[in-house]
C-alpha atoms as a PDB file:
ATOM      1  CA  UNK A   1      -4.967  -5.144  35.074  1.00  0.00           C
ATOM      2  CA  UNK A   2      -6.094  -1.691  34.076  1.00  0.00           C
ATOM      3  CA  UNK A   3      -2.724  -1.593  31.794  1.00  0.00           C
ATOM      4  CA  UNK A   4      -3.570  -4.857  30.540  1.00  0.00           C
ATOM      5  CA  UNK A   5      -7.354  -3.836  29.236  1.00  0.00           C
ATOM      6  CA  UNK A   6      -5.887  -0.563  27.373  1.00  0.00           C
ATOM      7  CA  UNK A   7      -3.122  -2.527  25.459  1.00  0.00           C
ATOM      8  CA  UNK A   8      -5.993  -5.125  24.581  1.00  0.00           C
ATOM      9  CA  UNK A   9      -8.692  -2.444  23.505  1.00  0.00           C
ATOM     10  CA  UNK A  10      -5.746  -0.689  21.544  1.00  0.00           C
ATOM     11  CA  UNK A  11      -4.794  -3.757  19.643  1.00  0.00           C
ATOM     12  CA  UNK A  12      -8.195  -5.398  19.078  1.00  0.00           C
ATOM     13  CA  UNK A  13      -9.154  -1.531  17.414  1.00  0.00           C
ATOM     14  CA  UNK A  14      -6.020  -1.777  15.517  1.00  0.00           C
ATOM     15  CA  UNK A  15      -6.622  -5.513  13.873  1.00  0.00           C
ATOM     16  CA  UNK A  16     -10.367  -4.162  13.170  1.00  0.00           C
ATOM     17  CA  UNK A  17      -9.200  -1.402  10.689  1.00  0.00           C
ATOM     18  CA  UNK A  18      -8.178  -2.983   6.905  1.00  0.00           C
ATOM     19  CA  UNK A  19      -5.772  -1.626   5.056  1.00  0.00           C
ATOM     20  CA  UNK A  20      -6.070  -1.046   1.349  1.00  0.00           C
ATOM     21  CA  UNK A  21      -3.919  -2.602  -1.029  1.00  0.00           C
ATOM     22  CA  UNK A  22      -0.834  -1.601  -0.943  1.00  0.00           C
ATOM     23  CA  UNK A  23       1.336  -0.533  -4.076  1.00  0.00           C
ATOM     24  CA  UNK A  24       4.891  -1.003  -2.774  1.00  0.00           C
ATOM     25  CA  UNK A  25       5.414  -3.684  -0.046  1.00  0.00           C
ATOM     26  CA  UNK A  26       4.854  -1.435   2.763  1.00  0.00           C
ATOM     27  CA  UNK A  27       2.960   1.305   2.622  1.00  0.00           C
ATOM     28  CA  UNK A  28       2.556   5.047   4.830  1.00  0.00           C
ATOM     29  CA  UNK A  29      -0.614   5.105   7.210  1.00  0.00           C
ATOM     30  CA  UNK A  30      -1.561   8.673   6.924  1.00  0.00           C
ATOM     31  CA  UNK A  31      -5.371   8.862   8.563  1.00  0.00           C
ATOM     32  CA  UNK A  32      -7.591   6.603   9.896  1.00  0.00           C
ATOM     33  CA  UNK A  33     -11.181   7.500   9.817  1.00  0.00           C
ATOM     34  CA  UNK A  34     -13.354   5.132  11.893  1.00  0.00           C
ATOM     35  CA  UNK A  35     -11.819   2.147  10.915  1.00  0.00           C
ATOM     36  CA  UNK A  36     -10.927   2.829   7.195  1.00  0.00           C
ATOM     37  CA  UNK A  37      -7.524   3.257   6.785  1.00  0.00           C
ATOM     38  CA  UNK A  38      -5.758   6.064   3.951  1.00  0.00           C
ATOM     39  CA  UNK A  39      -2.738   5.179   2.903  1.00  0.00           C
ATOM     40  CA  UNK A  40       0.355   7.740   1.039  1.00  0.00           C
ATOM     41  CA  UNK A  41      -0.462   5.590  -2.105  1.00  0.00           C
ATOM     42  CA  UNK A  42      -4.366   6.197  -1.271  1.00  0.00           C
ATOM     43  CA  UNK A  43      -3.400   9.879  -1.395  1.00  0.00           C
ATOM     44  CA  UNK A  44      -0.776   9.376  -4.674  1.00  0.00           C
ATOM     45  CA  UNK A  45      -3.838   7.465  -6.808  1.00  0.00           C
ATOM     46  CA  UNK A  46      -6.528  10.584  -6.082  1.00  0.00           C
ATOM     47  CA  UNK A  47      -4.192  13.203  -6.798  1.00  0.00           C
ATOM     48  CA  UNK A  48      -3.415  10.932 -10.568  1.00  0.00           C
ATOM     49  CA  UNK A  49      -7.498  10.232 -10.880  1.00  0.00           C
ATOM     50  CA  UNK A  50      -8.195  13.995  -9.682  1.00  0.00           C
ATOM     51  CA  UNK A  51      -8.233  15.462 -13.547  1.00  0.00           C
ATOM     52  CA  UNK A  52      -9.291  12.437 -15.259  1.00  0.00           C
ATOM     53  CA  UNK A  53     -11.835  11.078 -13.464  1.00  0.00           C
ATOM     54  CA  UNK A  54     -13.839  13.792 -11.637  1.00  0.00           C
ATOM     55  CA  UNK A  55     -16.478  14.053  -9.988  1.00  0.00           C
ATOM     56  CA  UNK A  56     -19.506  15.714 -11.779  1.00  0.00           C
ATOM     57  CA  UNK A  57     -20.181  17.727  -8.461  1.00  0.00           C
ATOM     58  CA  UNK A  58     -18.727  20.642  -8.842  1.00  0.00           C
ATOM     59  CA  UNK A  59     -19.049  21.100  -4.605  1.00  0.00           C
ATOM     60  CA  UNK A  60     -16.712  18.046  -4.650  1.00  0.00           C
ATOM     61  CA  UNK A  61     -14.194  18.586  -6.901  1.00  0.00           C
ATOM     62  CA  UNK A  62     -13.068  21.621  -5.972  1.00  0.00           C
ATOM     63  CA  UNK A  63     -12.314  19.783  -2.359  1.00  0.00           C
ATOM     64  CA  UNK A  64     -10.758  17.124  -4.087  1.00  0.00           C
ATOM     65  CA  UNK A  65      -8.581  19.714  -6.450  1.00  0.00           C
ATOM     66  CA  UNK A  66      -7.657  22.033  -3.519  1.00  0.00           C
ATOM     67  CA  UNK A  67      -6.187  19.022  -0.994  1.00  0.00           C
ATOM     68  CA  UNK A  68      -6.736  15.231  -2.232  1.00  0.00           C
ATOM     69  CA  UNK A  69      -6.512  14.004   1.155  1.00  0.00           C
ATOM     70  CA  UNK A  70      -9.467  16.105   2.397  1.00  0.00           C
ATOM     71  CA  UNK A  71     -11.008  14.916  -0.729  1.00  0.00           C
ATOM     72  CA  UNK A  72     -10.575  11.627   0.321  1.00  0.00           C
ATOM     73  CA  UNK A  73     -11.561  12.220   3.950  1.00  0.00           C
ATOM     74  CA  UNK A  74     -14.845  13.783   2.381  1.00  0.00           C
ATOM     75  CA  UNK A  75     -15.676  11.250   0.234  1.00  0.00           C
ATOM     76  CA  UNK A  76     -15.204   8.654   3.273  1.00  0.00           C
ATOM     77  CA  UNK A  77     -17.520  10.757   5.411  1.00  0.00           C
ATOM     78  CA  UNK A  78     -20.232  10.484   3.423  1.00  0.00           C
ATOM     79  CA  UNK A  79     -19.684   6.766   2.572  1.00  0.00           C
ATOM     80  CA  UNK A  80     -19.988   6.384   6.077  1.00  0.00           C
ATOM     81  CA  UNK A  81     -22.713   8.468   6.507  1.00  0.00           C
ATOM     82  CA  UNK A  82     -24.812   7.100   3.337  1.00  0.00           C
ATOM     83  CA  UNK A  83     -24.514   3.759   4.969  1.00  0.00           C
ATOM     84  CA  UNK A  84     -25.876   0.914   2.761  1.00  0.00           C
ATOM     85  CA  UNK A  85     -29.282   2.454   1.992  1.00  0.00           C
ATOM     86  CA  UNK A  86     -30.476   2.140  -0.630  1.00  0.00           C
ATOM     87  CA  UNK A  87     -31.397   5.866  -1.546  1.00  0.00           C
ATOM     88  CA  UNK A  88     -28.037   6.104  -2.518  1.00  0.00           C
ATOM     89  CA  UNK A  89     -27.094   3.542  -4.135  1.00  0.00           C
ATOM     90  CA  UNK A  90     -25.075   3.997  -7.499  1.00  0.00           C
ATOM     91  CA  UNK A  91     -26.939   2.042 -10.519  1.00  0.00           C
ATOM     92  CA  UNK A  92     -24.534  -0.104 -12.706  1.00  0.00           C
ATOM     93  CA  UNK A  93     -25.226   1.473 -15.479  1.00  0.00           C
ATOM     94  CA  UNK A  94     -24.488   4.959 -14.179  1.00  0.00           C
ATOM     95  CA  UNK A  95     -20.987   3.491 -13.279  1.00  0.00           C
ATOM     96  CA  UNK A  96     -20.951   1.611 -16.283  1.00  0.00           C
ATOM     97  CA  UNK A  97     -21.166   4.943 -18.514  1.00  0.00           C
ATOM     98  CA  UNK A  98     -18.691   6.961 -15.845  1.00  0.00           C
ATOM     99  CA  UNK A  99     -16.481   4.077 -16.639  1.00  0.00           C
ATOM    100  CA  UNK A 100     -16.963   4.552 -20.125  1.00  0.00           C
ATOM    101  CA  UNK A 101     -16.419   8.639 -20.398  1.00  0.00           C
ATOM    102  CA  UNK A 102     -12.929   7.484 -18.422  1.00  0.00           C
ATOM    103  CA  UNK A 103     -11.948   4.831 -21.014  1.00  0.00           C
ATOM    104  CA  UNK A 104     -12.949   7.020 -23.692  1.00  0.00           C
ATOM    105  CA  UNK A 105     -10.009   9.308 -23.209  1.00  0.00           C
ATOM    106  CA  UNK A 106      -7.275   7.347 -24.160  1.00  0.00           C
ATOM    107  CA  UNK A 107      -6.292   6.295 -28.058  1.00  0.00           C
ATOM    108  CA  UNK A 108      -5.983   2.818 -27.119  1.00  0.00           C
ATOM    109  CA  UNK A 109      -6.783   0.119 -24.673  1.00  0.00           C
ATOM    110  CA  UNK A 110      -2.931  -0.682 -24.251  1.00  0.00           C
ATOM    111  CA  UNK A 111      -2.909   3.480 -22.956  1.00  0.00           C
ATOM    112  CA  UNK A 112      -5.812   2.950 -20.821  1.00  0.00           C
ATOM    113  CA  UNK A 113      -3.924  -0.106 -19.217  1.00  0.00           C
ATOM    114  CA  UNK A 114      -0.538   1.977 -19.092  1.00  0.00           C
ATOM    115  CA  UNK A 115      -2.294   4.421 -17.196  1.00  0.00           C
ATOM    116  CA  UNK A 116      -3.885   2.120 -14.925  1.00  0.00           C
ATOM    117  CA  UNK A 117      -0.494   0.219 -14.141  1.00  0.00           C
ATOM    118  CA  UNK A 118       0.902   3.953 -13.578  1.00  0.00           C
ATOM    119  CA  UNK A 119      -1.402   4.126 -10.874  1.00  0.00           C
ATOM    120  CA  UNK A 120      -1.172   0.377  -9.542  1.00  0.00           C
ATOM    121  CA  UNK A 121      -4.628   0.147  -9.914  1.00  0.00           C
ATOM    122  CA  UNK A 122      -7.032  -2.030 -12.369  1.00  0.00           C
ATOM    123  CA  UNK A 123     -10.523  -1.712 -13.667  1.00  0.00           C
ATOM    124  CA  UNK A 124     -12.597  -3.354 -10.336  1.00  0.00           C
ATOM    125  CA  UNK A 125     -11.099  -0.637  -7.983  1.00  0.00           C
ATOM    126  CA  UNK A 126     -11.681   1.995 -10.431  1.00  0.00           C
ATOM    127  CA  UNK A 127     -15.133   0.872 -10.307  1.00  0.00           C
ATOM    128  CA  UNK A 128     -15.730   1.231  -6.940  1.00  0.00           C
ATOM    129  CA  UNK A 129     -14.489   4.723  -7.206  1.00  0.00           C
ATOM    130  CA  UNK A 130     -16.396   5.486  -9.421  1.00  0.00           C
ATOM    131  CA  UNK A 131     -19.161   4.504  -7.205  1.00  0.00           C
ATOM    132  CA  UNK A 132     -18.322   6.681  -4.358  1.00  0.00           C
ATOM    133  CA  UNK A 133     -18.291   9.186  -6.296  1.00  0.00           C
ATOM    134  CA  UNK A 134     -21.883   8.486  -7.311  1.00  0.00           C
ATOM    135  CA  UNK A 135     -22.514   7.646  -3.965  1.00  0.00           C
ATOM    136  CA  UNK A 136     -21.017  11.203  -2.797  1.00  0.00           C
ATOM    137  CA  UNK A 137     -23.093  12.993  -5.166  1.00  0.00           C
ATOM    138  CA  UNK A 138     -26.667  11.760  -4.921  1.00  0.00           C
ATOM    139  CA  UNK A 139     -26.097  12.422  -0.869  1.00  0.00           C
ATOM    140  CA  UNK A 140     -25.207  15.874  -1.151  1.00  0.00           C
ATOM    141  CA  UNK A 141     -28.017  16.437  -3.476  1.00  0.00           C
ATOM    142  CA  UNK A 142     -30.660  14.883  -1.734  1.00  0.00           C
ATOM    143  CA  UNK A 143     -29.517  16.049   1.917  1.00  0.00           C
ATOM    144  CA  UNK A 144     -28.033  19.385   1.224  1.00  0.00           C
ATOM    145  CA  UNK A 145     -29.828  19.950  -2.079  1.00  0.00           C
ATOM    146  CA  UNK A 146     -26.580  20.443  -3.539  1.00  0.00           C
ATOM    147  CA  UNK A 147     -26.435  19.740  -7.371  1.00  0.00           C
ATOM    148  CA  UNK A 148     -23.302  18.939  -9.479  1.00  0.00           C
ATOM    149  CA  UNK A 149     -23.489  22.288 -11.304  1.00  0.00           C
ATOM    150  CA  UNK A 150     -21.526  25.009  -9.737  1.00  0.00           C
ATOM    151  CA  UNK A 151     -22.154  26.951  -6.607  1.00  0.00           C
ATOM    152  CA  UNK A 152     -23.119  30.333  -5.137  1.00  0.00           C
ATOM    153  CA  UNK A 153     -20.378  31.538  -2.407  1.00  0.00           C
ATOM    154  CA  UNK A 154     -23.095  30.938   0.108  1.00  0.00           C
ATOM    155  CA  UNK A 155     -24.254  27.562  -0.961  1.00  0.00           C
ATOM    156  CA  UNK A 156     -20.170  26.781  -0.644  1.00  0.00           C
ATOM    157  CA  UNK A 157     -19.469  28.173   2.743  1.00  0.00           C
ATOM    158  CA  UNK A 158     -22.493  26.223   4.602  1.00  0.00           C
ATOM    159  CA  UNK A 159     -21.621  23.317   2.593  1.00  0.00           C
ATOM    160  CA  UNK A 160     -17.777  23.767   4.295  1.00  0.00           C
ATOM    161  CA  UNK A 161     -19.752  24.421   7.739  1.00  0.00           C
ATOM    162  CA  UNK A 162     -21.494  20.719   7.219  1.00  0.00           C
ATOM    163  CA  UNK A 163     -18.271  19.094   6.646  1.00  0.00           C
ATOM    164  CA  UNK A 164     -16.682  20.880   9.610  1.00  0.00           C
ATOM    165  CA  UNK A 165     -19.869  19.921  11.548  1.00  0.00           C
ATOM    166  CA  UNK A 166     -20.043  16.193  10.464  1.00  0.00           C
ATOM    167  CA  UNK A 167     -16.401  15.833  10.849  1.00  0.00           C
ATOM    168  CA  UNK A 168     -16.227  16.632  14.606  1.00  0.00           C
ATOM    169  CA  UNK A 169     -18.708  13.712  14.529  1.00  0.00           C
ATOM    170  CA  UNK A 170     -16.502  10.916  13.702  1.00  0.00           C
ATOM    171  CA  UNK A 171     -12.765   9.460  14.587  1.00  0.00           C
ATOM    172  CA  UNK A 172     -10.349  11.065  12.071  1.00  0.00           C
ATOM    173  CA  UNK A 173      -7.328  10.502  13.320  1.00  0.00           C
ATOM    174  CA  UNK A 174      -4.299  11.859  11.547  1.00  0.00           C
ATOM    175  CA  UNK A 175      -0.513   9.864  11.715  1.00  0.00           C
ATOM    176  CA  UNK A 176       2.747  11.627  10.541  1.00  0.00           C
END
């Protein structure tokens, strides 16, 4: 019976986590935080969006410059942590002009769309990046006081301590 209740606890938390899309027909788990899944594609689309699209914090850039997987586990901590309050919600129009700043460095709309293909990715997703990212940014300036402009060695060091700290917190669990 005992057997019975772990195999049915591990396979009702394994049908709870959703994978993202996919851009081959299978696809690498490489960490599960909570129950959001990061995929090697997750990982491959950062490290192509890492120069182009960056994040105006320059706390969380360097993160997502150094290691685009912690980058990714970062910006899923504070996701998590921001919740669905509304203190941090992104405006449209904030992602609307991010979105914008993005188009704007390509020639033409059929690059933009080449680049986006490159990346199996399209405009809606990009969107919600982008609003992680704003997300991301008004948390760690209105919790840590952290603005996007760059950072004493200090400021850097306990903002590493709080992401050690807040880590420990949740499930990350890492798969090879």
């Amino acid at each position: 019976m005992q057997l019975f209740t772990v195999w049915l606890f591990f396979w009702c938390s394994l049908s709870i986590a959703t994978p993202h899309q996919s851009i081959y027909g299978f696809d690498e788990i490489v960490v599960v935080i909570e129950e959001t899944i990061i995929t090697k594609s997750d990982v491959t689309k950062e490290v192509a969006l890492t120069k182009t699209l960056p994040i105006h914090s320059a706390i969380l850039q360097r993160v997502r410059e150094k290691n685009a997987l912690e980058g990714l586990i970062l910006l899923e901590l504070i996701s998590q942590m921001a919740g669905d309050t509304s203190l941090y919600k992104a405006k449209d129009a904030d992602i609307v002009e991010r979105l914008t700043m993005f188009k704007a460095q390509w020639v033409s709309s059929a690059e933009y769309q080449n680049f986006l293909q490159s990346i199996h990715t399209n405009e809606e997703q990009l969107k919600r990046i982008i609003e992680r990212h704003l997300v991301a940014e008004l948390y760690v300036y209105r919790n840590l006081g952290i603005t996007n402009e760059p950072q004493s060695l200090n400021v850097e060091e306990d903002f590493q301590n709080w992401v050690l700290l807040n880590k420990e917190k949740i499930s990350i669990r890492y798969l090879n």
